[in-house]
Protein backbone atom coordinates (compact mmCIF):
# COMPACT_ATOMS: atom_id res chain seq x y z
CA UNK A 1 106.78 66.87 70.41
CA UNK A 2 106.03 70.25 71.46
CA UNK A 3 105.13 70.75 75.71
CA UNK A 4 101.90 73.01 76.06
CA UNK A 5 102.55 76.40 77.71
CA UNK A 6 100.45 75.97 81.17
CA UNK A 7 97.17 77.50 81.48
CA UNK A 8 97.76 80.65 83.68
CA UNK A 9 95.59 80.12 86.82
CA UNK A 10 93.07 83.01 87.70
CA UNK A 11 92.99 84.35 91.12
CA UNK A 12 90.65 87.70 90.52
CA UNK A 13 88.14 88.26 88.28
CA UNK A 14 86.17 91.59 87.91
CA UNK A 15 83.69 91.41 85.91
CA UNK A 16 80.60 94.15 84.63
CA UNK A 17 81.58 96.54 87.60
CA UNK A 18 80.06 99.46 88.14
CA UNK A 19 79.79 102.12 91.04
CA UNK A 20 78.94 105.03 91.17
CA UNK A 21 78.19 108.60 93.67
CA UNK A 22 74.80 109.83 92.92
CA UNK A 23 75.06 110.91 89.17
CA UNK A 24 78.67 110.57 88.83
CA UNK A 25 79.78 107.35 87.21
CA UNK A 26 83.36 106.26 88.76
CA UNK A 27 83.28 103.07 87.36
CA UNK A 28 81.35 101.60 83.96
CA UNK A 29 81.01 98.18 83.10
CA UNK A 30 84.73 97.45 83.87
CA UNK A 31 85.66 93.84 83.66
CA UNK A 32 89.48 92.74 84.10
CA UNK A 33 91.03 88.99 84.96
CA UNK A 34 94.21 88.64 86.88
CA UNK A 35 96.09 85.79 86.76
CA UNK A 36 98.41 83.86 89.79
CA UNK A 37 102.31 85.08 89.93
CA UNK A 38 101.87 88.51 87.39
CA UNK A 39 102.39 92.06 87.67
CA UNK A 40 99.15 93.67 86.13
CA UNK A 41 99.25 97.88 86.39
CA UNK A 42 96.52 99.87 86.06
CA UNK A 43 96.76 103.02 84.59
CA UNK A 44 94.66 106.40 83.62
CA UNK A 45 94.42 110.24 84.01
CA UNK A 46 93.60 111.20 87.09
CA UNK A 47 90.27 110.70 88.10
CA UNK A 48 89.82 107.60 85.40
CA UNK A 49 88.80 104.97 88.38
CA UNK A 50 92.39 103.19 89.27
CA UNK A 51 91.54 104.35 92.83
CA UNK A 52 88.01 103.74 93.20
CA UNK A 53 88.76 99.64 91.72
CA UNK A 54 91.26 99.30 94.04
CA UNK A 55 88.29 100.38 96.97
CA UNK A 56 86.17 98.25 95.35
CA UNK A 57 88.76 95.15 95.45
CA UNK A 58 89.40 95.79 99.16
CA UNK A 59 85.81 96.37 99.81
CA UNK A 60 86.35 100.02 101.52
CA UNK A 61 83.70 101.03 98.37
CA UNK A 62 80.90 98.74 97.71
CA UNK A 63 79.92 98.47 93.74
CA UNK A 64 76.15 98.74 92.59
CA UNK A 65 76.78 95.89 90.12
CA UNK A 66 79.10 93.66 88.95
CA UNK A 67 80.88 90.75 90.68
CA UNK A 68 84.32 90.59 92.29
CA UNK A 69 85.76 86.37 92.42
CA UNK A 70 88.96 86.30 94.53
CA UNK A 71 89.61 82.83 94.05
CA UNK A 72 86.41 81.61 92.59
CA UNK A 73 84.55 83.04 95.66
CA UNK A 74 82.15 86.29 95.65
CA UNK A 75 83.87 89.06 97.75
CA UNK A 76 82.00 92.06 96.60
CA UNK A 77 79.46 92.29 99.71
CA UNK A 78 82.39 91.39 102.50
CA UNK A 79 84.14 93.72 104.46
CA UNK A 80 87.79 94.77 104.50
CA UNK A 81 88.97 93.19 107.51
CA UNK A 82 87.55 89.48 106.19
CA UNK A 83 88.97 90.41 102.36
CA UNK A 84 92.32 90.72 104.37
CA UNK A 85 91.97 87.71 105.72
CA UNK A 86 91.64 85.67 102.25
CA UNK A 87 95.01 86.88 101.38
CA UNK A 88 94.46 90.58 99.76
CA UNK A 89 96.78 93.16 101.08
CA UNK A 90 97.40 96.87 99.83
CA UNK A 91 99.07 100.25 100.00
CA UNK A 92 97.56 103.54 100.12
CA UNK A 93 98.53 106.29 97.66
CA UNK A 94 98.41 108.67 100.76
CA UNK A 95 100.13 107.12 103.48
CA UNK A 96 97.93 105.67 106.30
CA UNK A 97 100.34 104.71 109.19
CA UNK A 98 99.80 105.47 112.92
CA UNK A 99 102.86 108.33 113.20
CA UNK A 100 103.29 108.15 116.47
CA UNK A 101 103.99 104.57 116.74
CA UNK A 102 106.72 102.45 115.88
CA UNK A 103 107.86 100.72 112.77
CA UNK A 104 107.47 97.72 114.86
CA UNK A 105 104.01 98.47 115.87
CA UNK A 106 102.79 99.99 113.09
CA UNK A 107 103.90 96.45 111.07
CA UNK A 108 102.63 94.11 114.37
CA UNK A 109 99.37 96.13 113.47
CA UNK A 110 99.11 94.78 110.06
CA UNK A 111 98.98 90.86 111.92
CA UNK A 112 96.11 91.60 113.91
CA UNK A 113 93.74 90.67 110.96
CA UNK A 114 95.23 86.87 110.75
CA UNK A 115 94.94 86.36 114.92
CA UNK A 116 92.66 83.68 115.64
CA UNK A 117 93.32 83.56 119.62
CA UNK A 118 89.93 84.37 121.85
CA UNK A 119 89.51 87.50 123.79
CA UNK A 120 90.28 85.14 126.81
CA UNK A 121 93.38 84.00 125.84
CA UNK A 122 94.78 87.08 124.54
CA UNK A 123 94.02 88.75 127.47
CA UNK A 124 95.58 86.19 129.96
CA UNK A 125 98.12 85.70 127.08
CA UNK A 126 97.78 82.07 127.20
CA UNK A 127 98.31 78.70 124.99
CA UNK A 128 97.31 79.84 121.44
CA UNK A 129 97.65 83.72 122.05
CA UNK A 130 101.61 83.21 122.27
CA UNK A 131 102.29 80.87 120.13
CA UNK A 132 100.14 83.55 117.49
CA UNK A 133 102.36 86.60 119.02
CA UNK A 134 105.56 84.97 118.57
CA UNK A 135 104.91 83.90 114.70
CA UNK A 136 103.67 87.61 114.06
CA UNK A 137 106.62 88.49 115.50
CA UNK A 138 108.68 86.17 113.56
CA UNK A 139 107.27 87.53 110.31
CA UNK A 140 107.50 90.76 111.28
CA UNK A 141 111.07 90.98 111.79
CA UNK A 142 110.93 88.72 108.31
CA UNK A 143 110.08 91.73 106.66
CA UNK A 144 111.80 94.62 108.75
CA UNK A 145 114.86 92.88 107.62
CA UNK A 146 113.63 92.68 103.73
CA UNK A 147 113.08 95.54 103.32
CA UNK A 148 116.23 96.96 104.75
CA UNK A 149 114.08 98.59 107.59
CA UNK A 150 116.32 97.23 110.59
CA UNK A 151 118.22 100.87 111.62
CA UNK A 152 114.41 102.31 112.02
CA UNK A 153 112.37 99.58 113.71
CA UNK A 154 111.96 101.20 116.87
CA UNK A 155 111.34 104.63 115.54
CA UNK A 156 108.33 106.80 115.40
CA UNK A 157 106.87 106.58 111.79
CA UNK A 158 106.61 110.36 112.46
CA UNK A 159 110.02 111.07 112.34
CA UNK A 160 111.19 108.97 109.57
CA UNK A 161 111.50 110.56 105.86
CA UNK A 162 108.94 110.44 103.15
CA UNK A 163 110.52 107.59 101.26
CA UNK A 164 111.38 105.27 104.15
CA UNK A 165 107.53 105.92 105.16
CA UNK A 166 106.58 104.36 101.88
CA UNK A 167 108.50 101.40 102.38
CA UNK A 168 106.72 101.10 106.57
CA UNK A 169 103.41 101.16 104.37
CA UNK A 170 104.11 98.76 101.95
CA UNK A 171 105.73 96.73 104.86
CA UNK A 172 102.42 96.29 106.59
CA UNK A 173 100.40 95.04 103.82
CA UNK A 174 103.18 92.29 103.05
CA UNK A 175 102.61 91.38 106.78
CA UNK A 176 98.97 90.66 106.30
CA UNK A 177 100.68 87.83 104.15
CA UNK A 178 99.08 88.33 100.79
CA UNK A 179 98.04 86.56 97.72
CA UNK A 180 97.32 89.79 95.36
CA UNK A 181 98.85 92.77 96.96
CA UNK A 182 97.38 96.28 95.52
CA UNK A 183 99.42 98.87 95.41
CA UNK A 184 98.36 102.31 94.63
CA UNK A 185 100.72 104.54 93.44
CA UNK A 186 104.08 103.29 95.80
CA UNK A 187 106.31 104.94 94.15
CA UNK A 188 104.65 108.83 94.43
CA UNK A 189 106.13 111.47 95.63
CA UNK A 190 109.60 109.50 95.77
CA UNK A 191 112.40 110.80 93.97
CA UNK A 192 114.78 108.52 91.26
CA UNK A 193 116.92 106.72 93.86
CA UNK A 194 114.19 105.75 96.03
CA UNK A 195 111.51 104.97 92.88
CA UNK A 196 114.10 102.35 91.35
CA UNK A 197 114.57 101.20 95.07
CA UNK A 198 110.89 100.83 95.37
CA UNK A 199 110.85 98.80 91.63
CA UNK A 200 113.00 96.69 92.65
CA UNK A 201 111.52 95.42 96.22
CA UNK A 202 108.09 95.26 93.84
CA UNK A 203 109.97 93.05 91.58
CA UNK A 204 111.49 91.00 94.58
CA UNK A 205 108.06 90.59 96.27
CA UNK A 206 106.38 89.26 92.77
CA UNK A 207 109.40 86.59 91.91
CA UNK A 208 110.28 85.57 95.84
CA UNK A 209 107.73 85.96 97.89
CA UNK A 210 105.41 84.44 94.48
CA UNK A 211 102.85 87.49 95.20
CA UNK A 212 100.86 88.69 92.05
CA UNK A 213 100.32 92.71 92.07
CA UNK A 214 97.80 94.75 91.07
CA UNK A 215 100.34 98.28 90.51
CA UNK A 216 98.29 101.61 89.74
CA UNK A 217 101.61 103.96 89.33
CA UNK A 218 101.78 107.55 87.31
CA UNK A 219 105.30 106.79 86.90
CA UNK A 220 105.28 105.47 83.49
CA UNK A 221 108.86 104.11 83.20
CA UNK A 222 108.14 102.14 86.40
CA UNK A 223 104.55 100.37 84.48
CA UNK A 224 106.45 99.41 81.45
CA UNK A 225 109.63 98.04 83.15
CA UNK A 226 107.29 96.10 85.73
CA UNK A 227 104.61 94.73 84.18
CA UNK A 228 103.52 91.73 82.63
CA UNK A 229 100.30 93.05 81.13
CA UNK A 230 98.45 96.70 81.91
CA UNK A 231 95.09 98.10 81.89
CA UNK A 232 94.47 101.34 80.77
CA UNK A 233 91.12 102.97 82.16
CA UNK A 234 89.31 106.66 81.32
CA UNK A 235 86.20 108.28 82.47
CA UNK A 236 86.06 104.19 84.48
CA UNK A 237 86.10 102.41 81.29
CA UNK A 238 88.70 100.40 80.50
CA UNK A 239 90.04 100.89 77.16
CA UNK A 240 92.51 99.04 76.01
CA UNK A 241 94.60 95.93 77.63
CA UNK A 242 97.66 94.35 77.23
CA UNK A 243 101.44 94.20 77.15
CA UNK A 244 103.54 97.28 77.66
CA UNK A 245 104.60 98.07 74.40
CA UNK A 246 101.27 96.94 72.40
CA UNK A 247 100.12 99.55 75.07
CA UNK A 248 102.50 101.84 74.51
CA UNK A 249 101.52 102.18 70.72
CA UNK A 250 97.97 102.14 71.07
CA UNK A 251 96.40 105.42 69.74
CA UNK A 252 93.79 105.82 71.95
CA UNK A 253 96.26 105.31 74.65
CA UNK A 254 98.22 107.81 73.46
CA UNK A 255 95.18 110.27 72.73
CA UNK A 256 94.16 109.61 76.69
CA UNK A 257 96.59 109.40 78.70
CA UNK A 258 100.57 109.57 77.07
CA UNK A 259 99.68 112.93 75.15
CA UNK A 260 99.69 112.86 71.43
CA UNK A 261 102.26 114.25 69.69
């Protein structure tokens, strides 16, 4: 007798999006499910809408219409800070760290979101407040250490290369301890050492830490080794969906974004 496959559980659901900036259209009817433990990408020209879902997701843009269910539960009206808090982190594809703080501080930062000490205590730094510090802490140094970050911890963000930058970004959003961790474009700017150093701690993340990711990546070789499914958008439609070499063949695809030949 045959076992059946399990049903893959759902964690986000976009469905019938749409936002747009006075008469410009970012995003058109765009619907997309993502499912628990996968590596979905997102791809498009420039200017097709990867950025502007990811906004949405995170609620730093608020769509006119259209639902967003992170975990069968409405987010589309909430603000960042409380969409952190239900477990989704990301990366920005321009780095946003404080540059003249620490690695350290600039990762302690990204645990401020989970605290759930009173002003009170946190002042006084009392009862709840430490015990809160010294698990941030804990994690922290979790992830320092995962991300081979150790040597630079007490350095100014400022002074560190491009590429270990990247990794202090991506860093922070783990320590907001994520479900569905967006990541828009990690692996820019980086060069072929430090892009197949950045696949890998993607990879590592998904299977060990049991984080799905929503990738948006220009790097084409990095989408088809990664992911499980992808989404190609245009103009903030999506147009086609699905593994990476059913993708890879698609015509319109190819038309859109690859370049025909």
């Amino acid at each position: 007798m045959a076992f059946l496959k399990d049903t893959p559980t759902r964690l986000l659901e976009v469905k019938d999006l749409k936002l747009h900036f006075g008469g410009i259209s970012a995003i058109f009817r765009l619907s997309l499910e993502i499912n628990e433990g996968e590596i979905i990408s997102v791809i498009g020209p420039n200017g097709a809408g990867k950025t502007s879902l990811i906004n949405c997701i995170n609620g730093i843009y608020r769509a006119q219409e259209g639902v967003i269910r992170f975990m069968g539960k409405n987010i589309i009206a909430m603000k960042p800070n409380r969409i952190a808090q239900m477990g989704i982190g990301r990366t920005f594809q321009n780095i946003a760290l404080f540059r003249s703080l620490t690695v350290l501080d600039n990762m302690l930062i990204g645990q401020e979101c989970l605290l759930r000490s009173g002003f009170l205590s946190g002042a006084l730094y009392l009862g709840k407040a430490v015990k809160e510090e010294v698990k941030a802490r804990d994690k922290v140094e979790e992830i320092i250490e995962f991300l081979d970050l150790q040597h630079v911890r007490k350095s100014l963000v400022g002074s560190l290369p491009y590429g270990t930058q990247k990794k202090v970004e991506l860093g922070r959003a783990l320590t907001t301890e994520p479900k569905i961790l967006l990541a828009d474009e990690p692996a820019s700017g980086m060069n072929l050492e430090e892009t197949e150093d950045m696949a890998r701690y993607l990879i590592d993340i998904n299977e060990e830490m049991n984080i799905t990711i929503i990738l948006v990546e220009h790097d084409m070789g990095v989408v088809m080794d990664l992911s499980d499914r992808i989404a190609v958008l245009n103009f903030g439609t999506k147009i086609a969906e699905g593994a990476p070499d059913v993708i890879a063949e698609n015509p319109e695809v190819i038309q859109a974004y690859l370049g025909e030949t």
